[in-house]
Protein backbone atom coordinates (compact mmCIF):
# COMPACT_ATOMS: atom_id res chain seq x y z
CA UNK A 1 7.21 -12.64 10.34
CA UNK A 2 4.07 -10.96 11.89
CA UNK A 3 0.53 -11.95 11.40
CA UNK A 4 -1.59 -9.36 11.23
CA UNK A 5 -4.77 -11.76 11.52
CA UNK A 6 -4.86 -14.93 13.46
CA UNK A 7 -4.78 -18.56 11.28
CA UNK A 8 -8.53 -19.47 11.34
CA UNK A 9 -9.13 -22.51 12.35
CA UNK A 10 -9.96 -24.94 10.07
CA UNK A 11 -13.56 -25.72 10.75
CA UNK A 12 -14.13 -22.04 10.53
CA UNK A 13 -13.38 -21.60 7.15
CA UNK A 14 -14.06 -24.61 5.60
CA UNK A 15 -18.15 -23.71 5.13
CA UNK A 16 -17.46 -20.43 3.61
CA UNK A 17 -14.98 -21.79 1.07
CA UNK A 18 -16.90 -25.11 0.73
CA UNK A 19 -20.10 -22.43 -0.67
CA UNK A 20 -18.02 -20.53 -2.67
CA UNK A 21 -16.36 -23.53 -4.39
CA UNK A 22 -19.92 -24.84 -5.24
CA UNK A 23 -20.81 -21.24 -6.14
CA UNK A 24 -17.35 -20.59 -8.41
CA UNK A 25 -18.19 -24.67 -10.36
CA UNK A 26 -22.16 -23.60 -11.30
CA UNK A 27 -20.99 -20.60 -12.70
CA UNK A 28 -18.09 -22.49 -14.47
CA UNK A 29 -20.92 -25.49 -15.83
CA UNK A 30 -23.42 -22.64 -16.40
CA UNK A 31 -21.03 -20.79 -18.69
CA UNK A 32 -19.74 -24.06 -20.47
CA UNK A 33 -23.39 -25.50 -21.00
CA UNK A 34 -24.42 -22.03 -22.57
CA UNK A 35 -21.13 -21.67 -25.35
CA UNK A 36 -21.96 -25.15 -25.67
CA UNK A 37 -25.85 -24.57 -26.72
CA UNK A 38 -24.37 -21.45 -28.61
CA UNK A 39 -21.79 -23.70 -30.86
CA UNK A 40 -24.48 -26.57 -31.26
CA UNK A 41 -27.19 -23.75 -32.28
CA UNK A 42 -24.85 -22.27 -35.05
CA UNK A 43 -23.60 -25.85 -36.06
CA UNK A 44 -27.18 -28.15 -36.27
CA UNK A 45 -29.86 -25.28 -36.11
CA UNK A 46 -31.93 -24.10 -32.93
CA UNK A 47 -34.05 -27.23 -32.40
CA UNK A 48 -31.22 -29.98 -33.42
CA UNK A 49 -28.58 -28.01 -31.48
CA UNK A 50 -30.95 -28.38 -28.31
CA UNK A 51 -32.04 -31.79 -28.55
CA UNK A 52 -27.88 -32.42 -29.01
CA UNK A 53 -27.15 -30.74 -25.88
CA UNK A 54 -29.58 -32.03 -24.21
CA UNK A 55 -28.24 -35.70 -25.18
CA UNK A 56 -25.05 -35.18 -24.80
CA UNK A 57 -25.41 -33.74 -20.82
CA UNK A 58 -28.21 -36.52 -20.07
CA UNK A 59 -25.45 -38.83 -21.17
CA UNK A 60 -22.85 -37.90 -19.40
CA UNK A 61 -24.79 -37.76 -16.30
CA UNK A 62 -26.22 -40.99 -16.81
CA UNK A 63 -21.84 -41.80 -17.08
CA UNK A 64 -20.95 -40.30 -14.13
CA UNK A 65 -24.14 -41.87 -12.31
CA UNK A 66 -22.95 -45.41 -13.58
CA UNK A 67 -19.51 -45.23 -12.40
CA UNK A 68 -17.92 -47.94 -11.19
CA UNK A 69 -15.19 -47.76 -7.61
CA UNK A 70 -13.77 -50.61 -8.51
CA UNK A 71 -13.03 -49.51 -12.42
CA UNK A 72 -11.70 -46.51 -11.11
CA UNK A 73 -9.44 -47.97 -8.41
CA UNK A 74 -8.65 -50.18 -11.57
CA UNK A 75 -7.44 -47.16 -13.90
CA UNK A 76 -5.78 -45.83 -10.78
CA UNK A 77 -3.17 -48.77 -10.01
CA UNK A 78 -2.99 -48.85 -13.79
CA UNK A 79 -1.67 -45.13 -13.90
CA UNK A 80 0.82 -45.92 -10.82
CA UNK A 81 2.45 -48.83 -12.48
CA UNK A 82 2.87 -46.80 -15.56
CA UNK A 83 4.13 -44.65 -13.56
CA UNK A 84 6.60 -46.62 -11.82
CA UNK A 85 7.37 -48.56 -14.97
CA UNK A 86 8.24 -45.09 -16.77
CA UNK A 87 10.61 -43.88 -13.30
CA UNK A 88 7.87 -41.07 -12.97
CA UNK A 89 8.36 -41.89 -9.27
CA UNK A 90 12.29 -41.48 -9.43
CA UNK A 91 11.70 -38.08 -10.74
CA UNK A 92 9.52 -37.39 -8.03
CA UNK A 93 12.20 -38.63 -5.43
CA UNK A 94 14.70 -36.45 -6.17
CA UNK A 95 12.30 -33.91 -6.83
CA UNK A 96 11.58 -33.98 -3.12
CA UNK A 97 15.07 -34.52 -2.10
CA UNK A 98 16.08 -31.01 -3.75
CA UNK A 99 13.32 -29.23 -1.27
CA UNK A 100 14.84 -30.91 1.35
CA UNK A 101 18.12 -29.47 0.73
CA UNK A 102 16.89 -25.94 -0.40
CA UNK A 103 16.14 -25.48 3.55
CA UNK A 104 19.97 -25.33 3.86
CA UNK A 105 20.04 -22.39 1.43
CA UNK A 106 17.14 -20.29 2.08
CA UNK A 107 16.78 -17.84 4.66
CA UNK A 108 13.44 -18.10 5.96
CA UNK A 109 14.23 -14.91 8.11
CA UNK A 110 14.04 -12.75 5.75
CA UNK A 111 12.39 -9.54 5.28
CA UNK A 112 11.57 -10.04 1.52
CA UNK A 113 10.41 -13.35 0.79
CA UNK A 114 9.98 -12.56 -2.92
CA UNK A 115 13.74 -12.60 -3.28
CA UNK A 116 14.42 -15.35 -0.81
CA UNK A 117 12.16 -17.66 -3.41
């Protein structure tokens, strides 16, 4: 396979796609805040729909501001031993042990790598 561009390194890159994930969320929040407003308008009226909004974001930023590490390293060794207890992890095994043997079968010299996949 040829490269027509050098691999970046990763330093390089990591700024300009650091920006434009920031950039790519506001507009995502900015959109979801303003159908928000729009549903809560047409539901409760201009001025209750606003004052709703407006509680329900200051509460969840007051939520996210008041999180706890250790609750949430709580929940997550909760969800692994669920996870083990419900053999999500012996899925995952063999899972990986498939893509190990698919090496074996794929040609990964091959001039069209749609059909190789």
């Amino acid at each position: 396979m040829v490269l027509e561009k050098e691999i970046p390194r990763f330093l390089e890159w990591i700024g300009g796609a650091a920006l434009q994930w920031c950039v790519v969320l506001g507009v995502l929040v900015a959109l979801g805040l303003f159908f928000g407003l729009l549903v809560s308008i047409i539901r409760r009226g201009p001025l209750r729909g606003i004052a709703s909004l407006f509680g329900v974001v200051w509460s969840a930023v007051a939520d996210v501001c008041l999180m706890s590490p250790r609750r949430i390293s709580a929940l997550a060794w909760l969800a692994v031993k669920e996870s083990i207890r419900k053999k999500v992890v012996v899925a995952v095994g063999i899972f990986i042990f498939v893509l190990m043997l698919a090496g074996w079968f794929l040609d990964p010299a091959s001039e069209d790598p749609g059909r190789l996949y």
